[in-house]
PDB file of N, CA and C in Angstrom:
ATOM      1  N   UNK A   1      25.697  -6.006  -1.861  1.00  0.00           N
ATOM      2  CA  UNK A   1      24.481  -6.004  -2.644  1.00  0.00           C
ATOM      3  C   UNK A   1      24.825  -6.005  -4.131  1.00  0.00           C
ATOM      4  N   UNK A   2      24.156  -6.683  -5.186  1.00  0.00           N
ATOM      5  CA  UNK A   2      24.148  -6.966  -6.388  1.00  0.00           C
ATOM      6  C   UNK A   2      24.259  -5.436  -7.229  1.00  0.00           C
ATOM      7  N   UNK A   3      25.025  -4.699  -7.968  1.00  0.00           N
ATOM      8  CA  UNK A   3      25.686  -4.110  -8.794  1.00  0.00           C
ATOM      9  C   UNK A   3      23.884  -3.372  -9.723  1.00  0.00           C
ATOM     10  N   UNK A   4      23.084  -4.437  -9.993  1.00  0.00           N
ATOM     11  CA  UNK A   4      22.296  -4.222 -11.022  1.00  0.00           C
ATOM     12  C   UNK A   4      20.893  -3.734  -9.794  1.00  0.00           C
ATOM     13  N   UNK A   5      21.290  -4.858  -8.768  1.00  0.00           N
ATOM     14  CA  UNK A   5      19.552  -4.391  -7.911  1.00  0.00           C
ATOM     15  C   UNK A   5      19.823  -2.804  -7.124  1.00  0.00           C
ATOM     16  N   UNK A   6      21.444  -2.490  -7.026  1.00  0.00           N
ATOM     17  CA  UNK A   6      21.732  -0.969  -6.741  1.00  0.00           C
ATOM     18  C   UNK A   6      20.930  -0.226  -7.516  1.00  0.00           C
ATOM     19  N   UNK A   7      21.305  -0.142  -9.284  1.00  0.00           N
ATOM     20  CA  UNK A   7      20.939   0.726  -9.800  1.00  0.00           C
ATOM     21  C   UNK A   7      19.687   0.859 -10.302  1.00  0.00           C
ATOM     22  N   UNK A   8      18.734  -0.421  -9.971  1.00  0.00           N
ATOM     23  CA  UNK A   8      17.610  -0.330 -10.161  1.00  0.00           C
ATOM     24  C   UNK A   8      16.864   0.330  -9.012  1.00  0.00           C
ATOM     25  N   UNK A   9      17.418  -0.284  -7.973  1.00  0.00           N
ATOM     26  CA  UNK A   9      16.967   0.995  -6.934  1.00  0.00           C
ATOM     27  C   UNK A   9      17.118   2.290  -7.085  1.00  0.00           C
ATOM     28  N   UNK A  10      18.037   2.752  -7.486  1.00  0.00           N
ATOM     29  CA  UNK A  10      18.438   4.097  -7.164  1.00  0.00           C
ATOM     30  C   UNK A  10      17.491   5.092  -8.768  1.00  0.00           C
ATOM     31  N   UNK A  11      17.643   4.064  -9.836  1.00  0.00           N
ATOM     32  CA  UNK A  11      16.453   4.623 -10.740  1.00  0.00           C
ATOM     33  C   UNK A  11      14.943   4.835 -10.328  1.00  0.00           C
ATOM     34  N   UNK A  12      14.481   3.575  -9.663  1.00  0.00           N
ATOM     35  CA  UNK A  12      12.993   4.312  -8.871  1.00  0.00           C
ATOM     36  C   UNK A  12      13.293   5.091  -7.717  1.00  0.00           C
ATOM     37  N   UNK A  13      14.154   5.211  -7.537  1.00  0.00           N
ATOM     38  CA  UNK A  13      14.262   7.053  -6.410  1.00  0.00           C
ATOM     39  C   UNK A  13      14.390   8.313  -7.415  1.00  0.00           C
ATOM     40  N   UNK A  14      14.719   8.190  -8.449  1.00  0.00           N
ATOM     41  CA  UNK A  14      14.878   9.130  -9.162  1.00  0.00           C
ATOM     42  C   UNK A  14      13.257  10.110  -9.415  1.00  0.00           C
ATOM     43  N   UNK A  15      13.681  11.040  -9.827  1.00  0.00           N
ATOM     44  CA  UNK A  15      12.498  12.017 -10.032  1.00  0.00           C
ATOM     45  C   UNK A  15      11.593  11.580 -11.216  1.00  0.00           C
ATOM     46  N   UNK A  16      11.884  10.804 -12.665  1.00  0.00           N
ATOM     47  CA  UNK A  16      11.941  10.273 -13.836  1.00  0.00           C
ATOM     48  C   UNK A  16      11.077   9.283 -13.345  1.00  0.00           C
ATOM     49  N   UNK A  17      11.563   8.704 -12.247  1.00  0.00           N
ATOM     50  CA  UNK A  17      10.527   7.284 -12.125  1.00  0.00           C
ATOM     51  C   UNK A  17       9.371   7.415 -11.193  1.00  0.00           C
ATOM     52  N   UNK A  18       9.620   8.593 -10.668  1.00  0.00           N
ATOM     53  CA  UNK A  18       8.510   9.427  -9.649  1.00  0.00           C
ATOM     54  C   UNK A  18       7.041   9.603 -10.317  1.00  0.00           C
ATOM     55  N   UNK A  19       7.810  10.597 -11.613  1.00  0.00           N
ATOM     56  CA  UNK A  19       6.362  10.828 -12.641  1.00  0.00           C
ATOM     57  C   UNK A  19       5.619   9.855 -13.058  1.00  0.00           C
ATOM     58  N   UNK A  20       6.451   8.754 -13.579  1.00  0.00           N
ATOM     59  CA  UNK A  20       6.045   7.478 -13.941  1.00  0.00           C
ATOM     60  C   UNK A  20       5.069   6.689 -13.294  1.00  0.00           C
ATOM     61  N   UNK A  21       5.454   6.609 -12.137  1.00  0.00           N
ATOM     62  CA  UNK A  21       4.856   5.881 -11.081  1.00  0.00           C
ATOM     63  C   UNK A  21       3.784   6.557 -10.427  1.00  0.00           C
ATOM     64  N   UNK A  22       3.218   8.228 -10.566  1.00  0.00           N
ATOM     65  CA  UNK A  22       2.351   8.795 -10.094  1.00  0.00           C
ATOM     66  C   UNK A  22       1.225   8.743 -11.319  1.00  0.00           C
ATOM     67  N   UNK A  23       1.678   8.231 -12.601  1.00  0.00           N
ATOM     68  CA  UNK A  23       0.901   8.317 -13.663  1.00  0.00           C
ATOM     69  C   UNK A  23       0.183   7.253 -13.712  1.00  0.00           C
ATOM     70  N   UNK A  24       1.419   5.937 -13.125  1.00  0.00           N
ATOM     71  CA  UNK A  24       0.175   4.871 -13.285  1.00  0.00           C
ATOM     72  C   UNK A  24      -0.079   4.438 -11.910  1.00  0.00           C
ATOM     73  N   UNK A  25      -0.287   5.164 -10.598  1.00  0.00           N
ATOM     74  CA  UNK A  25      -1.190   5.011  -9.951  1.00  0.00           C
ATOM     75  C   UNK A  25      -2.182   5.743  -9.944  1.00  0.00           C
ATOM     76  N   UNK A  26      -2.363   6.661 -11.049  1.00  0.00           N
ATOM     77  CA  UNK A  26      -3.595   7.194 -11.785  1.00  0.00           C
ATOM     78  C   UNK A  26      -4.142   6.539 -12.774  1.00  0.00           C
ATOM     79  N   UNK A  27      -3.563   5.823 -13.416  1.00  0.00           N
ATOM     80  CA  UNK A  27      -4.325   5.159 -14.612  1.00  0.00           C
ATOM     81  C   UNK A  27      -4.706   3.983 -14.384  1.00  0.00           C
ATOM     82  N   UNK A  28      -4.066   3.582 -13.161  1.00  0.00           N
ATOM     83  CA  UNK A  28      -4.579   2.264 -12.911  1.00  0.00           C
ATOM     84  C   UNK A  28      -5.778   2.049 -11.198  1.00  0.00           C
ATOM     85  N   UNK A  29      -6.000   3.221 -11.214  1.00  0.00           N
ATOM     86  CA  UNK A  29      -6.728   3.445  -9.745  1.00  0.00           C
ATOM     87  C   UNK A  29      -7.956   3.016  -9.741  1.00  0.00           C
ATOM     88  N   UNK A  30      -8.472   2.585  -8.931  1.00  0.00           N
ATOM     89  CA  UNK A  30      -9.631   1.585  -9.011  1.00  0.00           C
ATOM     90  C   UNK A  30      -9.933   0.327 -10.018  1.00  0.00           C
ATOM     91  N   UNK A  31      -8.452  -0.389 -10.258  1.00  0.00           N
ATOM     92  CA  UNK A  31      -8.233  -1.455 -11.337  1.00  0.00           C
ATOM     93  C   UNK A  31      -7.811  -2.430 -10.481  1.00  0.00           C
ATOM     94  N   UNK A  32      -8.227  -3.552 -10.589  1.00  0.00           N
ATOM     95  CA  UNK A  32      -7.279  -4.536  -9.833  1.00  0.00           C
ATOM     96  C   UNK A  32      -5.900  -5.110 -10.532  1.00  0.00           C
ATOM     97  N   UNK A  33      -4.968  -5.436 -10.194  1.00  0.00           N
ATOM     98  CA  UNK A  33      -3.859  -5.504 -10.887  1.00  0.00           C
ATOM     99  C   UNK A  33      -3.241  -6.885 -10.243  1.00  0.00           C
ATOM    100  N   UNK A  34      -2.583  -7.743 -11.159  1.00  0.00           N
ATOM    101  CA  UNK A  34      -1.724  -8.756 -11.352  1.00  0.00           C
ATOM    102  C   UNK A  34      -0.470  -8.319 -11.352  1.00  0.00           C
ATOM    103  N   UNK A  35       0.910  -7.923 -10.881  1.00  0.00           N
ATOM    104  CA  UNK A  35       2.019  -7.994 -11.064  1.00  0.00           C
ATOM    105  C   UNK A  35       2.894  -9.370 -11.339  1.00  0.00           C
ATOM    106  N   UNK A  36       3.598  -9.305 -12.407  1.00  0.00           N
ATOM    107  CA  UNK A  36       4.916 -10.306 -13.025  1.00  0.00           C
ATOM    108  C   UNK A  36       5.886  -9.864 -12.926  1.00  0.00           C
ATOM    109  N   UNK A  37       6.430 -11.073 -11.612  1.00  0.00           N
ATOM    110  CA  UNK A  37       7.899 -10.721 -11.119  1.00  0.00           C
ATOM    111  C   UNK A  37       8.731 -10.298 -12.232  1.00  0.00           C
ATOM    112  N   UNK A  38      10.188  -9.425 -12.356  1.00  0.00           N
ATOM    113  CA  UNK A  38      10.869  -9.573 -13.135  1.00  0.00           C
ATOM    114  C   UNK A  38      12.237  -9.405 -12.523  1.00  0.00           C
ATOM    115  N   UNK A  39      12.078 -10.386 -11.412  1.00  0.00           N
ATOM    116  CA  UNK A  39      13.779 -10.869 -11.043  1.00  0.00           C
ATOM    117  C   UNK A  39      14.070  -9.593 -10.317  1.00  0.00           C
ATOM    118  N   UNK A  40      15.502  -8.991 -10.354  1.00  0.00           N
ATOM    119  CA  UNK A  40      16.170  -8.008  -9.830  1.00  0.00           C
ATOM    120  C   UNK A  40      15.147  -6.915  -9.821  1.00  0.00           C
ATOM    121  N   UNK A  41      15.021  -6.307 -11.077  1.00  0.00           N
ATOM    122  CA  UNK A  41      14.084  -5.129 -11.242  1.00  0.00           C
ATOM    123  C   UNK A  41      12.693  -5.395 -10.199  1.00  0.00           C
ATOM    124  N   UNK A  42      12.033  -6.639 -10.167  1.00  0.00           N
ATOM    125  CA  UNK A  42      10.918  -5.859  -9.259  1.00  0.00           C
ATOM    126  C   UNK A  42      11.431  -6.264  -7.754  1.00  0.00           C
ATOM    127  N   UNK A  43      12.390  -7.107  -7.685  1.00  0.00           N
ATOM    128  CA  UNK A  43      13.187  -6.753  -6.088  1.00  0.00           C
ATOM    129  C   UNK A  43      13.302  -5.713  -5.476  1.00  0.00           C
ATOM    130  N   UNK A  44      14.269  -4.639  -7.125  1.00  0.00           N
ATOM    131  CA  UNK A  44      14.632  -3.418  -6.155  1.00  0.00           C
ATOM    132  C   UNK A  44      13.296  -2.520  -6.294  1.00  0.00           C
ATOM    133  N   UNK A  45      12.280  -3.020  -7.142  1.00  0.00           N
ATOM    134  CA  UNK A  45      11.048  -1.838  -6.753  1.00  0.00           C
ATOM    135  C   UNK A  45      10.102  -2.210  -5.325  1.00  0.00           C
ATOM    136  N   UNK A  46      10.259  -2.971  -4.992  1.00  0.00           N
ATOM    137  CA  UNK A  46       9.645  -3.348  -3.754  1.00  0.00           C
ATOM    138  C   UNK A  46      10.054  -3.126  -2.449  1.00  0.00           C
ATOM    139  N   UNK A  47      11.317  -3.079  -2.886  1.00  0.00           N
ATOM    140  CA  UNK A  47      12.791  -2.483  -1.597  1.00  0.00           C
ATOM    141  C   UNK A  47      12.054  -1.072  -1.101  1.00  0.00           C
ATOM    142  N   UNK A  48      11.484  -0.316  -2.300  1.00  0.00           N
ATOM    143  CA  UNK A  48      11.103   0.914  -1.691  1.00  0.00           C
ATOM    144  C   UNK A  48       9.660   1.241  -1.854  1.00  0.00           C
ATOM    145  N   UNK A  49       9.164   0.674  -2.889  1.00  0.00           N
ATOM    146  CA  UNK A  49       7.445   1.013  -2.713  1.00  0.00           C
ATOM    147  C   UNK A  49       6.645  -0.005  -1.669  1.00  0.00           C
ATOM    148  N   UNK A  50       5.541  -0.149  -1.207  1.00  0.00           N
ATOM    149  CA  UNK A  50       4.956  -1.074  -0.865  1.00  0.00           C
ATOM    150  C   UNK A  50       3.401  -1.593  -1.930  1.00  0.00           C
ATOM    151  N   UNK A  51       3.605  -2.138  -3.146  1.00  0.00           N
ATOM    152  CA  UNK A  51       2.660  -1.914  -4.256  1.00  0.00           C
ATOM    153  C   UNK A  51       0.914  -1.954  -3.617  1.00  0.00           C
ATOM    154  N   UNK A  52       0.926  -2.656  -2.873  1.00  0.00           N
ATOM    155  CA  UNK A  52      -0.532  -2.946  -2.305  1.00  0.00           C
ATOM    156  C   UNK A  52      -1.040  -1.516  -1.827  1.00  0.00           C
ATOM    157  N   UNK A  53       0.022  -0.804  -1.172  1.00  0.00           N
ATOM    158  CA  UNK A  53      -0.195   0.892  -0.723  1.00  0.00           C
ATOM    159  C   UNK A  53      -0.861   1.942  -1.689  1.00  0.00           C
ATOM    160  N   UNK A  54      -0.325   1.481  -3.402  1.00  0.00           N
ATOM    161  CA  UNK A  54      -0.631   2.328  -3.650  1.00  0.00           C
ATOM    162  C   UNK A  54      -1.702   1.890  -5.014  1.00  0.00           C
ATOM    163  N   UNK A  55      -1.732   0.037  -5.290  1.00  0.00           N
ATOM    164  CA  UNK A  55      -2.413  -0.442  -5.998  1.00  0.00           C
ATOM    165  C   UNK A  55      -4.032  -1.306  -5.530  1.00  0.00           C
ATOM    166  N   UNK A  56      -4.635  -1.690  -6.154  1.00  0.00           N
ATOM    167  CA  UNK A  56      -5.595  -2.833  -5.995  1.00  0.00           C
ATOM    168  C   UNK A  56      -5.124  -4.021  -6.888  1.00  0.00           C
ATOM    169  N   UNK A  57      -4.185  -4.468  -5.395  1.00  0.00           N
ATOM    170  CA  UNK A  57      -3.254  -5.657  -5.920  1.00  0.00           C
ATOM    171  C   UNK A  57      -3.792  -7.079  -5.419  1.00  0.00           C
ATOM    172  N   UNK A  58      -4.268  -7.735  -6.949  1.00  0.00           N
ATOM    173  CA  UNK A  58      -4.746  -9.023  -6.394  1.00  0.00           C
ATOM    174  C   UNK A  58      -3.630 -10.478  -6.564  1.00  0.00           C
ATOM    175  N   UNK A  59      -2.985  -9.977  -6.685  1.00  0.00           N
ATOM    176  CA  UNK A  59      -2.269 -11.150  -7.107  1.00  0.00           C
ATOM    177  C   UNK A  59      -0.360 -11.318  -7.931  1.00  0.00           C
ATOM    178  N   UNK A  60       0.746 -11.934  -7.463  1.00  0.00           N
ATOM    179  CA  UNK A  60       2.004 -11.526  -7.979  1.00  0.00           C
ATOM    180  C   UNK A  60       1.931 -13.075  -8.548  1.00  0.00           C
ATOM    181  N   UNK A  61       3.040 -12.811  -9.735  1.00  0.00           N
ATOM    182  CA  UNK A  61       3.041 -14.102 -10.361  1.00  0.00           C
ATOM    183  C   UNK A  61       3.970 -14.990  -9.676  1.00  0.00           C
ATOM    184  N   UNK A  62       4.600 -14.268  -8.653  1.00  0.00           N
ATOM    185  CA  UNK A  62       5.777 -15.471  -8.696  1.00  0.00           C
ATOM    186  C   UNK A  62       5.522 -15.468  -7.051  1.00  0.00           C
ATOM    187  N   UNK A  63       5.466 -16.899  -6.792  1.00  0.00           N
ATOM    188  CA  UNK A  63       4.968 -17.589  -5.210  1.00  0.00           C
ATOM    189  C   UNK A  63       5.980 -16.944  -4.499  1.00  0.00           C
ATOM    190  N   UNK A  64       7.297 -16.697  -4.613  1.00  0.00           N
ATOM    191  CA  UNK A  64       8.191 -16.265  -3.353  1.00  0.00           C
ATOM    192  C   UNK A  64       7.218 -14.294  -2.716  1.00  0.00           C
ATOM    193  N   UNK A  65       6.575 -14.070  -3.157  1.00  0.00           N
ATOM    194  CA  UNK A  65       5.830 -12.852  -2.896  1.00  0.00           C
ATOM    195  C   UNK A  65       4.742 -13.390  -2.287  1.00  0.00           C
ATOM    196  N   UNK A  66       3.999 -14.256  -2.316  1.00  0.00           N
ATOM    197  CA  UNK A  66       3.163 -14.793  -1.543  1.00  0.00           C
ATOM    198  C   UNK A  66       3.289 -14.376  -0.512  1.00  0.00           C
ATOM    199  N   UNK A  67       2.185 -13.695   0.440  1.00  0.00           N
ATOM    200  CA  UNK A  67       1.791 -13.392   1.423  1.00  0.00           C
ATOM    201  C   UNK A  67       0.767 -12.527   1.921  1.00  0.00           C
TER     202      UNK A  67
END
């Protein structure tokens, strides 16, 4: 596995990215949301969240997410 999608994983397991991520599925709750791929980084965030779980996700910019 790729060196960079490791440590991007292992940063959203962290406690740091925990808060982060509980803040803006508060600030963004009852919002519909667009996500823009960004390569490795939202690879390895998807490896472990499932965004639709915890967003009102209408839409990713980049077709290989299509589904």
């Amino acid at each position: 596995m790729n060196q960079e999608f490791e440590y991007w994983k292992n940063y959203f397991l962290s406690s740091v990215f925990k808060k982060r991520f509980d803040y803006l599925k508060t600030k963004y709750k009852n919002k519909k949301i667009i996500f823009y791929s960004n390569g490795i980084f939202f690879d390895a965030l998807i490896s472990i969240y499932n965004l639709k779980e915890h967003f009102e996700v209408i839409g990713f910019s980049d077709i290989k997410y299509e589904q």
